[in-house]
PDB file of N, CA and C in Angstrom:
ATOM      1  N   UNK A   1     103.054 -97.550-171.497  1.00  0.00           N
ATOM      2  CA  UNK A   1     102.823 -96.209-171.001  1.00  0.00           C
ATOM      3  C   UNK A   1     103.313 -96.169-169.566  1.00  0.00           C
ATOM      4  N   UNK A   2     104.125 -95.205-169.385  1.00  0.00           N
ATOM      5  CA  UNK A   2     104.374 -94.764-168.083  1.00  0.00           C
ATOM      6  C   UNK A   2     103.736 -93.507-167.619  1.00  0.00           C
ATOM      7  N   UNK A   3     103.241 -93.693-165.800  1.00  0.00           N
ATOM      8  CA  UNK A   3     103.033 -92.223-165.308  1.00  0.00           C
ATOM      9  C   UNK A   3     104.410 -91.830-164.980  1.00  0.00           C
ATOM     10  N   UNK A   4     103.842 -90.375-164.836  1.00  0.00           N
ATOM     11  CA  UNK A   4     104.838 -89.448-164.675  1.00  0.00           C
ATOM     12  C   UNK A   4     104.386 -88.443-163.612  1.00  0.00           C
ATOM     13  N   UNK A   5     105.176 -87.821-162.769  1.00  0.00           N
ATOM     14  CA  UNK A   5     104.283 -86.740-161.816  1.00  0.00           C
ATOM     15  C   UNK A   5     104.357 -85.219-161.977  1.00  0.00           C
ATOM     16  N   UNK A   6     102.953 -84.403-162.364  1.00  0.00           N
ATOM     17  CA  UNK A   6     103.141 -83.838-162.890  1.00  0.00           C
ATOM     18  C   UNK A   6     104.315 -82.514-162.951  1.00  0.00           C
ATOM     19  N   UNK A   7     104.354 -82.810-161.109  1.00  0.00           N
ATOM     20  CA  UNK A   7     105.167 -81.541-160.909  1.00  0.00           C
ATOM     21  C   UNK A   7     106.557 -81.944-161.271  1.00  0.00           C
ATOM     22  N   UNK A   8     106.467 -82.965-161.706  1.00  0.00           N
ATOM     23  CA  UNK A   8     108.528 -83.532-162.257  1.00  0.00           C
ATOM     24  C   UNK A   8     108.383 -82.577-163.869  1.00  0.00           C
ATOM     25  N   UNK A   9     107.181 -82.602-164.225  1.00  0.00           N
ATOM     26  CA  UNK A   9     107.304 -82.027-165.929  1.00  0.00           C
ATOM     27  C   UNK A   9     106.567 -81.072-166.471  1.00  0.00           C
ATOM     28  N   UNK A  10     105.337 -80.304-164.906  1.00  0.00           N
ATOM     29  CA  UNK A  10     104.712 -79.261-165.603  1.00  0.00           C
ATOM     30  C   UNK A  10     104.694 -78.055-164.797  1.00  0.00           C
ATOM     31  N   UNK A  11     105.233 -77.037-165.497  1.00  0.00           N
ATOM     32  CA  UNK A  11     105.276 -75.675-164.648  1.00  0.00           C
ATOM     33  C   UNK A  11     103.959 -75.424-163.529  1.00  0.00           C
ATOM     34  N   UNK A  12     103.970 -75.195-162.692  1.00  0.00           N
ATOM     35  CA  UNK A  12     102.956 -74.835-161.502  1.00  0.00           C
ATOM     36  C   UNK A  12     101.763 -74.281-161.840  1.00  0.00           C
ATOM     37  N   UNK A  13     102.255 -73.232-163.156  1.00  0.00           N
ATOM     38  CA  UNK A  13     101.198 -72.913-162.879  1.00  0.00           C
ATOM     39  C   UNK A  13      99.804 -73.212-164.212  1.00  0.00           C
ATOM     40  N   UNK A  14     100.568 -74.600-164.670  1.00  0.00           N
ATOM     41  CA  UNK A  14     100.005 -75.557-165.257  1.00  0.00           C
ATOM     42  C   UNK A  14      99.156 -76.443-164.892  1.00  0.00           C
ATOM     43  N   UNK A  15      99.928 -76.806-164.016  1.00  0.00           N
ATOM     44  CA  UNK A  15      99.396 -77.813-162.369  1.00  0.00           C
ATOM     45  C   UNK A  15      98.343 -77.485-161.844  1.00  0.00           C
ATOM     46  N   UNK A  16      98.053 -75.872-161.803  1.00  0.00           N
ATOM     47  CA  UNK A  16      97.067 -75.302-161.173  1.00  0.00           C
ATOM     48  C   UNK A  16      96.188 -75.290-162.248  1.00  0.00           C
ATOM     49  N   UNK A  17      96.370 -74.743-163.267  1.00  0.00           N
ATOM     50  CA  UNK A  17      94.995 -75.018-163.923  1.00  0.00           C
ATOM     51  C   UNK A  17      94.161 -76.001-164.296  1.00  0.00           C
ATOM     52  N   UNK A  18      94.986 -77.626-164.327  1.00  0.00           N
ATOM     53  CA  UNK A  18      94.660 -78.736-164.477  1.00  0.00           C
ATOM     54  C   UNK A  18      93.563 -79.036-163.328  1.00  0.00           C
ATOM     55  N   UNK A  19      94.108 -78.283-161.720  1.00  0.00           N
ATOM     56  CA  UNK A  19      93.518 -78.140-160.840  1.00  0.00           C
ATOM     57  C   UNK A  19      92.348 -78.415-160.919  1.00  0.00           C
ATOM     58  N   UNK A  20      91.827 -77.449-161.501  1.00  0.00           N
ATOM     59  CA  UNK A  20      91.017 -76.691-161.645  1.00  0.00           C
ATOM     60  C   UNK A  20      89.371 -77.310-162.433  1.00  0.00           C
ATOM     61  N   UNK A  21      90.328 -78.407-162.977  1.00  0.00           N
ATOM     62  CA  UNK A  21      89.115 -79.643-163.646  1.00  0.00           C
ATOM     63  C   UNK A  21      89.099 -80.775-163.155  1.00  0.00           C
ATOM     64  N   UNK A  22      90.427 -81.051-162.726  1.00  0.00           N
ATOM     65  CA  UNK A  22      90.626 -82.694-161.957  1.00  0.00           C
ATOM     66  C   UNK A  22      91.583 -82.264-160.869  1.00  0.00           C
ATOM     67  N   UNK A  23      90.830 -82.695-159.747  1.00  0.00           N
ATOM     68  CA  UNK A  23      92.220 -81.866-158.916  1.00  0.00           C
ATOM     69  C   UNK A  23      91.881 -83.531-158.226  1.00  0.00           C
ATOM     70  N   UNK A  24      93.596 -84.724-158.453  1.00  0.00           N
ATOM     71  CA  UNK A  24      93.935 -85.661-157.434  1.00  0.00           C
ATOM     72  C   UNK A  24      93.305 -86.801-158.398  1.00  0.00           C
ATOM     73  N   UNK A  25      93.049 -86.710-159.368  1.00  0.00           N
ATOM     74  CA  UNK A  25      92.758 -87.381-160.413  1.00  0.00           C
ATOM     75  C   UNK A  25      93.736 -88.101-161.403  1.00  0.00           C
ATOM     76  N   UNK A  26      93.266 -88.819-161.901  1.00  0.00           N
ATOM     77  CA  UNK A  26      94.514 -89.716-163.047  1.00  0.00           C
ATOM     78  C   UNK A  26      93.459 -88.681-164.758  1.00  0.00           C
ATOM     79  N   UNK A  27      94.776 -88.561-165.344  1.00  0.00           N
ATOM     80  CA  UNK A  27      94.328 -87.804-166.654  1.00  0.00           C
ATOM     81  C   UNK A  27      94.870 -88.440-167.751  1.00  0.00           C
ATOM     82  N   UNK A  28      94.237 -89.183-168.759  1.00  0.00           N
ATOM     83  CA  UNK A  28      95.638 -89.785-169.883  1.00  0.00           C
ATOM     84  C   UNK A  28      95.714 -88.451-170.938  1.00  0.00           C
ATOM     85  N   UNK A  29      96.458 -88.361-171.221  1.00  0.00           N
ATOM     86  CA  UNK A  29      97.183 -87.410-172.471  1.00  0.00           C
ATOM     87  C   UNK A  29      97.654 -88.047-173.219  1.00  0.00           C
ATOM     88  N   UNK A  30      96.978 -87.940-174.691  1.00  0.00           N
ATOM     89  CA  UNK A  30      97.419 -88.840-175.786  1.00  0.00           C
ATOM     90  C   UNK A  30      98.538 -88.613-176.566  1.00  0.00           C
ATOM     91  N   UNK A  31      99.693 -89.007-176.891  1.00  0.00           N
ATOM     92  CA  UNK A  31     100.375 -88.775-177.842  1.00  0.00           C
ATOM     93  C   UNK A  31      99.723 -87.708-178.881  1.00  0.00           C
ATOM     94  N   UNK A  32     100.735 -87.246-179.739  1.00  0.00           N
ATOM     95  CA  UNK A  32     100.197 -86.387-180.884  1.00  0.00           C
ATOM     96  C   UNK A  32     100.344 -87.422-182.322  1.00  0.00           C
ATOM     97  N   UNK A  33     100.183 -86.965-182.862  1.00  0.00           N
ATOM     98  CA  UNK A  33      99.148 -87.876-183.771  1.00  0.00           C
ATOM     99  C   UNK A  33     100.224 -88.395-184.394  1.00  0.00           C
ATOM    100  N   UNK A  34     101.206 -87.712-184.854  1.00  0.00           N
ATOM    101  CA  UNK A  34     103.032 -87.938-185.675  1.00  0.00           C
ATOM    102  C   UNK A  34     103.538 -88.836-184.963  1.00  0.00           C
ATOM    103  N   UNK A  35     103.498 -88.640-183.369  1.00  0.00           N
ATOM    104  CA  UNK A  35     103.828 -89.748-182.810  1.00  0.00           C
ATOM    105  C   UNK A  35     103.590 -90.982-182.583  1.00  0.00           C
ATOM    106  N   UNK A  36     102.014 -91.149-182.996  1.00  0.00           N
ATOM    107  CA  UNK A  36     101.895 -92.213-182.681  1.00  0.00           C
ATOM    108  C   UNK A  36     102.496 -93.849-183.252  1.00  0.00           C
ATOM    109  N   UNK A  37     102.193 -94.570-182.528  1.00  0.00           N
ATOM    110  CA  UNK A  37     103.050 -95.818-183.374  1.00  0.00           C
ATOM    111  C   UNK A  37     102.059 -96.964-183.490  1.00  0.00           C
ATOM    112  N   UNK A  38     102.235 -97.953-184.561  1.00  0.00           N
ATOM    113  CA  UNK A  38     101.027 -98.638-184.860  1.00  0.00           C
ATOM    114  C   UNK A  38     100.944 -99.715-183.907  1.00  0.00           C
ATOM    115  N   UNK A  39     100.050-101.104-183.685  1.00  0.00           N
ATOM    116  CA  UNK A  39      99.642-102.065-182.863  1.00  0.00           C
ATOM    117  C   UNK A  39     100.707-102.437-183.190  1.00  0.00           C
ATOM    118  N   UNK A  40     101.828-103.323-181.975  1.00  0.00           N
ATOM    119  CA  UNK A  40     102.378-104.128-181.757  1.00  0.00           C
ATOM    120  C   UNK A  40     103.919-103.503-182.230  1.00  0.00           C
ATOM    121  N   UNK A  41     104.238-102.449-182.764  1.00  0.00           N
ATOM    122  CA  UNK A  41     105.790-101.716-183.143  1.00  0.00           C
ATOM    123  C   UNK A  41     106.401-101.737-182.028  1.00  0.00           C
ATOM    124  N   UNK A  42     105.859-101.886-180.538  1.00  0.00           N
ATOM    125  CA  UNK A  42     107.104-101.288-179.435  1.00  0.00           C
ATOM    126  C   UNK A  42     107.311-103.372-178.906  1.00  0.00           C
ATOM    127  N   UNK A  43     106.219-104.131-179.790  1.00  0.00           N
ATOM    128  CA  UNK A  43     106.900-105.586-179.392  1.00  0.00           C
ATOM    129  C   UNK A  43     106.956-106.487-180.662  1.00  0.00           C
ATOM    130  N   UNK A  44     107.462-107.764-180.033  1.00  0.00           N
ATOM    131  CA  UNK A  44     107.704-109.148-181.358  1.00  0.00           C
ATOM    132  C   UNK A  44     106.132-109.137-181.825  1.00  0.00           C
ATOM    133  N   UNK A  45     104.827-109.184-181.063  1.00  0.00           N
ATOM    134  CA  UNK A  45     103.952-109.488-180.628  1.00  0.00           C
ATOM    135  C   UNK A  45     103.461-110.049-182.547  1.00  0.00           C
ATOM    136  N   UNK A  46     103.332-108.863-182.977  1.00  0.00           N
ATOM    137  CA  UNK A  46     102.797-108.721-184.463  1.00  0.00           C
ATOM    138  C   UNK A  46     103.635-109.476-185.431  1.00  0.00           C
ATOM    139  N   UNK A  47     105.366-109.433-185.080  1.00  0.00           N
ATOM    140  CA  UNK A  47     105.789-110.696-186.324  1.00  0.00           C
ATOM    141  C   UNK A  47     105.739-111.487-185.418  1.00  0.00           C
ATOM    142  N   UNK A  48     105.315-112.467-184.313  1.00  0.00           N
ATOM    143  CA  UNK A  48     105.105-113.525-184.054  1.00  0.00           C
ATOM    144  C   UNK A  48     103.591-114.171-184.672  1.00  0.00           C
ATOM    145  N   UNK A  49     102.802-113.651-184.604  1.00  0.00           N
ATOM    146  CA  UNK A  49     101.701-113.274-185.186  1.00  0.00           C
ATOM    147  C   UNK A  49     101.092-113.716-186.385  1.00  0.00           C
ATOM    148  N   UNK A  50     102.401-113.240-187.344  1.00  0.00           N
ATOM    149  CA  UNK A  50     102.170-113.452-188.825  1.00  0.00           C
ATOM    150  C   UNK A  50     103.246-114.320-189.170  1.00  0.00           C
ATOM    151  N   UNK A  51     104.359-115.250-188.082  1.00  0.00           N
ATOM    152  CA  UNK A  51     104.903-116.364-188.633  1.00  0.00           C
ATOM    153  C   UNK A  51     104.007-117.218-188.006  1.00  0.00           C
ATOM    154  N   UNK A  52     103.079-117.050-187.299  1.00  0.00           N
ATOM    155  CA  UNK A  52     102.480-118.149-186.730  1.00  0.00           C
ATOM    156  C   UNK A  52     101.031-118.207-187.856  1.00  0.00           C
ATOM    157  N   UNK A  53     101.005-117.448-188.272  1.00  0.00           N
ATOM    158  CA  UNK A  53      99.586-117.738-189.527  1.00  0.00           C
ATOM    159  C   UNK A  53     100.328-117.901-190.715  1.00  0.00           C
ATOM    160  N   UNK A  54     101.156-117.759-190.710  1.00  0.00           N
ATOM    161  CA  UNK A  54     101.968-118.120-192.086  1.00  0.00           C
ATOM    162  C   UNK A  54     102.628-119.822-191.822  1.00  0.00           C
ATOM    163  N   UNK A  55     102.567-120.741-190.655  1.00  0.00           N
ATOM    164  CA  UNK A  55     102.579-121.487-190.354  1.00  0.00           C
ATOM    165  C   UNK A  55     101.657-122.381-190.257  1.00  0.00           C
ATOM    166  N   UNK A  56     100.336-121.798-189.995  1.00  0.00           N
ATOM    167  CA  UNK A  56      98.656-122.362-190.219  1.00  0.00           C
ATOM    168  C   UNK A  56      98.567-123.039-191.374  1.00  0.00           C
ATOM    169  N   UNK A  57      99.143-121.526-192.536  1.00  0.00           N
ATOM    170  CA  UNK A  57      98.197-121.743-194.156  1.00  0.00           C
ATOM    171  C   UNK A  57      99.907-122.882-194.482  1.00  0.00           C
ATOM    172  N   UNK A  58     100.950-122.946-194.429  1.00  0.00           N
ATOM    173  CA  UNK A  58     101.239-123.529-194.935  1.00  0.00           C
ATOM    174  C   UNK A  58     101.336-125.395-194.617  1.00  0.00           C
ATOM    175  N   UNK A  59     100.898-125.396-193.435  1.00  0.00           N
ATOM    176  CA  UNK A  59     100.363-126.735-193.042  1.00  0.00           C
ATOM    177  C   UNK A  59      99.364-126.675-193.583  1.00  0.00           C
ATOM    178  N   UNK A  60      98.278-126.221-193.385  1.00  0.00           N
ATOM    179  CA  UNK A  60      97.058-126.174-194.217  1.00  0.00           C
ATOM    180  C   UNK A  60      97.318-126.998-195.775  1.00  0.00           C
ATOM    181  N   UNK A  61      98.117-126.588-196.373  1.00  0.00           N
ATOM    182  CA  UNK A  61      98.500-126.669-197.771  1.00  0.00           C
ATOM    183  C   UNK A  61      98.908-127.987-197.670  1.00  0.00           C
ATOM    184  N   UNK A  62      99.823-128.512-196.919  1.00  0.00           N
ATOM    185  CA  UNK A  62     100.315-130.006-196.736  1.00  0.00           C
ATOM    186  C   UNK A  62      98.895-130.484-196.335  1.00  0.00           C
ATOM    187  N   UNK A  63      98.018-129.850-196.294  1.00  0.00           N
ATOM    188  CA  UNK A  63      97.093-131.170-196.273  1.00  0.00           C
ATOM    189  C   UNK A  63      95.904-131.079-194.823  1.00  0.00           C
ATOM    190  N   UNK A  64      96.749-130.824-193.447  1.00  0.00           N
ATOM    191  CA  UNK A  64      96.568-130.708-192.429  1.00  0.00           C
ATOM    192  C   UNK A  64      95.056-130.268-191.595  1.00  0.00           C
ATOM    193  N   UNK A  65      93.936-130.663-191.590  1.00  0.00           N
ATOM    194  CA  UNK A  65      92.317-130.250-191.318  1.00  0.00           C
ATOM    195  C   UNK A  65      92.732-128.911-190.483  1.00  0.00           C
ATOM    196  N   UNK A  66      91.638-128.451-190.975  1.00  0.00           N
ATOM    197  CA  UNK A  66      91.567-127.345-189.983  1.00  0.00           C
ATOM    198  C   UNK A  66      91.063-127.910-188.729  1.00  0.00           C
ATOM    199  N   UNK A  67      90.126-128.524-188.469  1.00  0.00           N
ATOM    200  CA  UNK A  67      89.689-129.216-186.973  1.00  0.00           C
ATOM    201  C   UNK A  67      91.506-129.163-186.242  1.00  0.00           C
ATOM    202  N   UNK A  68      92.054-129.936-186.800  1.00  0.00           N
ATOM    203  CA  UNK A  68      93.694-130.398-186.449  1.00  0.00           C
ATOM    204  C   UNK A  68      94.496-129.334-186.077  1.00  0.00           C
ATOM    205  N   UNK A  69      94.276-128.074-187.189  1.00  0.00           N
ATOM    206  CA  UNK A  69      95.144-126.792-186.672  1.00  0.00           C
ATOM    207  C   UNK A  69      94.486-126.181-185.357  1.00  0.00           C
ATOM    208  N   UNK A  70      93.461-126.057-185.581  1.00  0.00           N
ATOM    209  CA  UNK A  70      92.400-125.267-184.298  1.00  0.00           C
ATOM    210  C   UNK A  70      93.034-126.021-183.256  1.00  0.00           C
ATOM    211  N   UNK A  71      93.056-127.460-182.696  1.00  0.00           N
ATOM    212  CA  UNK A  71      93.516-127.998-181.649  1.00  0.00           C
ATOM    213  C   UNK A  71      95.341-127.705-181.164  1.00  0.00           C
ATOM    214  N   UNK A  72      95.885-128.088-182.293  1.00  0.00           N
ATOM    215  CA  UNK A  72      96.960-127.860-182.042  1.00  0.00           C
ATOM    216  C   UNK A  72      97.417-126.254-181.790  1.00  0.00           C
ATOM    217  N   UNK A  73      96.935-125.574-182.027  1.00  0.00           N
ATOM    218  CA  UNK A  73      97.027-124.093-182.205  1.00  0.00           C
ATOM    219  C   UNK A  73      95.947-123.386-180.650  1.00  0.00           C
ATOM    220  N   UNK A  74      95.366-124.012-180.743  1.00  0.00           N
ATOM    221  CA  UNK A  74      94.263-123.273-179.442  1.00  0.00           C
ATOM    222  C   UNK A  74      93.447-122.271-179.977  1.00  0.00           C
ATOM    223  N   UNK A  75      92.847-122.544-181.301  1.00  0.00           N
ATOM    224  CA  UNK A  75      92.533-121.358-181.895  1.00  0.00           C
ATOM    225  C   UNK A  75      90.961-122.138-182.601  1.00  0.00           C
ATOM    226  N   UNK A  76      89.695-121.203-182.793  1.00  0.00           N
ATOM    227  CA  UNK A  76      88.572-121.674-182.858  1.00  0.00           C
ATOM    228  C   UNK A  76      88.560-121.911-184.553  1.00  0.00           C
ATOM    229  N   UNK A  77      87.967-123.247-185.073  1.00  0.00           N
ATOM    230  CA  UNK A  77      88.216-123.518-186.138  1.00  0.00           C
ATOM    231  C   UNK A  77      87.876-122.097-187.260  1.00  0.00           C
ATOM    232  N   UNK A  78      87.075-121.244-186.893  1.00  0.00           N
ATOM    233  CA  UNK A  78      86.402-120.204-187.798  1.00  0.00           C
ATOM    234  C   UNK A  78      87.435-119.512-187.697  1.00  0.00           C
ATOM    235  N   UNK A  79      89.059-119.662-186.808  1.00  0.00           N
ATOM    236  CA  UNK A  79      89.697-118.738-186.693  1.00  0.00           C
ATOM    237  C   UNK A  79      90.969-118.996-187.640  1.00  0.00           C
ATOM    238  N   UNK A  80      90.466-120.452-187.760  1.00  0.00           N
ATOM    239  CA  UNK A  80      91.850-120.907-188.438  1.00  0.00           C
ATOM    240  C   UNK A  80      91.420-120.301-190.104  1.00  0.00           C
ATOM    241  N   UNK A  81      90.040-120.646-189.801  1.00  0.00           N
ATOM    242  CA  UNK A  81      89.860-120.100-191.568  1.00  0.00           C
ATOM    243  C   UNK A  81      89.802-119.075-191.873  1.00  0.00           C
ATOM    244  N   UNK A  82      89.392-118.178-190.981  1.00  0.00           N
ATOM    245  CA  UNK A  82      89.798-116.610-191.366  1.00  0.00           C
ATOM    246  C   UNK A  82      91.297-116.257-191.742  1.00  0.00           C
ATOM    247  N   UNK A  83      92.216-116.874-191.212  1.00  0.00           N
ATOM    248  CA  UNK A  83      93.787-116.840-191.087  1.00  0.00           C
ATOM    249  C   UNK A  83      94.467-117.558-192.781  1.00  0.00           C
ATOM    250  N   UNK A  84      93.257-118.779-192.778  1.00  0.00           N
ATOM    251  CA  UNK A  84      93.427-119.196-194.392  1.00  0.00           C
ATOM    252  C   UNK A  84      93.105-118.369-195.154  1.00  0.00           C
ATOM    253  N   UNK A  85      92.459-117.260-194.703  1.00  0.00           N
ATOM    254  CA  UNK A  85      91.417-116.891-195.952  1.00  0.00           C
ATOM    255  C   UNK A  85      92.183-115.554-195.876  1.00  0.00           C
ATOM    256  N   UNK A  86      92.631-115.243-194.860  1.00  0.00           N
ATOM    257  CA  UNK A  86      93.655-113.996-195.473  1.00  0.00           C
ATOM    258  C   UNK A  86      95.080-114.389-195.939  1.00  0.00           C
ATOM    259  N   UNK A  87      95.563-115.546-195.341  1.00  0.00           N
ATOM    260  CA  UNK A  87      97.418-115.942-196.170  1.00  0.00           C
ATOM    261  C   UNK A  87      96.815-115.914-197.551  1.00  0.00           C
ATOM    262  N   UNK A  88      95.931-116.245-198.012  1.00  0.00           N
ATOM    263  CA  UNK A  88      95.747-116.795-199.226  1.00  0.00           C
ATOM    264  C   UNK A  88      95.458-115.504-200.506  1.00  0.00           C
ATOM    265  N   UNK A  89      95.104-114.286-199.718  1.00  0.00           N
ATOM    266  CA  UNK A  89      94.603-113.063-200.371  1.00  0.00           C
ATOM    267  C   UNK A  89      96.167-112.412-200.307  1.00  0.00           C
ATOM    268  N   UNK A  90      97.278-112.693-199.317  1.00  0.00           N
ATOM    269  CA  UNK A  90      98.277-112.000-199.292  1.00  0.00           C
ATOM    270  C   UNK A  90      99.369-112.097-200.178  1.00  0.00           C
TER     271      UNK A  90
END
């Protein structure tokens, strides 16, 4: 999200009525609803995410403890098994 100022994008006498509730204030304005975009679409963030749990369960499968993934991973053992317990439903 970027600011923007209002008088670069809102007629005056827009400005003024905004005034009028927040005057010198920060305001967020949400996207409209069509626009919006889901968690992680504007980065890698989400397929890094799911090659890295798709990397868990398939070590997992070779054998690999979960104690072992949690360490190597930095991730709390209940986390590794939640991550098993959904590759495995997918």
């Amino acid at each position: 999200m970027k600011y923007e100022k209002a008088q670069n994008i809102l007629p005056e006498s827009i400005i003024e009525i905004i005034q009028k509730y927040t005057d010198g204030s920060y305001i967020y304005i949400p996207r409209k609803n069509e626009n919006k975009k889901s968690w992680g679409e504007n980065t890698e963030t989400k397929r890094y995410l799911k090659e890295r749990d798709n990397e868990i369960f398939n070590k997992y499968l070779l054998g690999v403890a979960v104690e072992t993934l949690s360490e190597q991973y930095f991730l709390t053992e209940s986390s590794i098994r939640r991550i098993i317990r959904k590759e495995k439903s997918d």
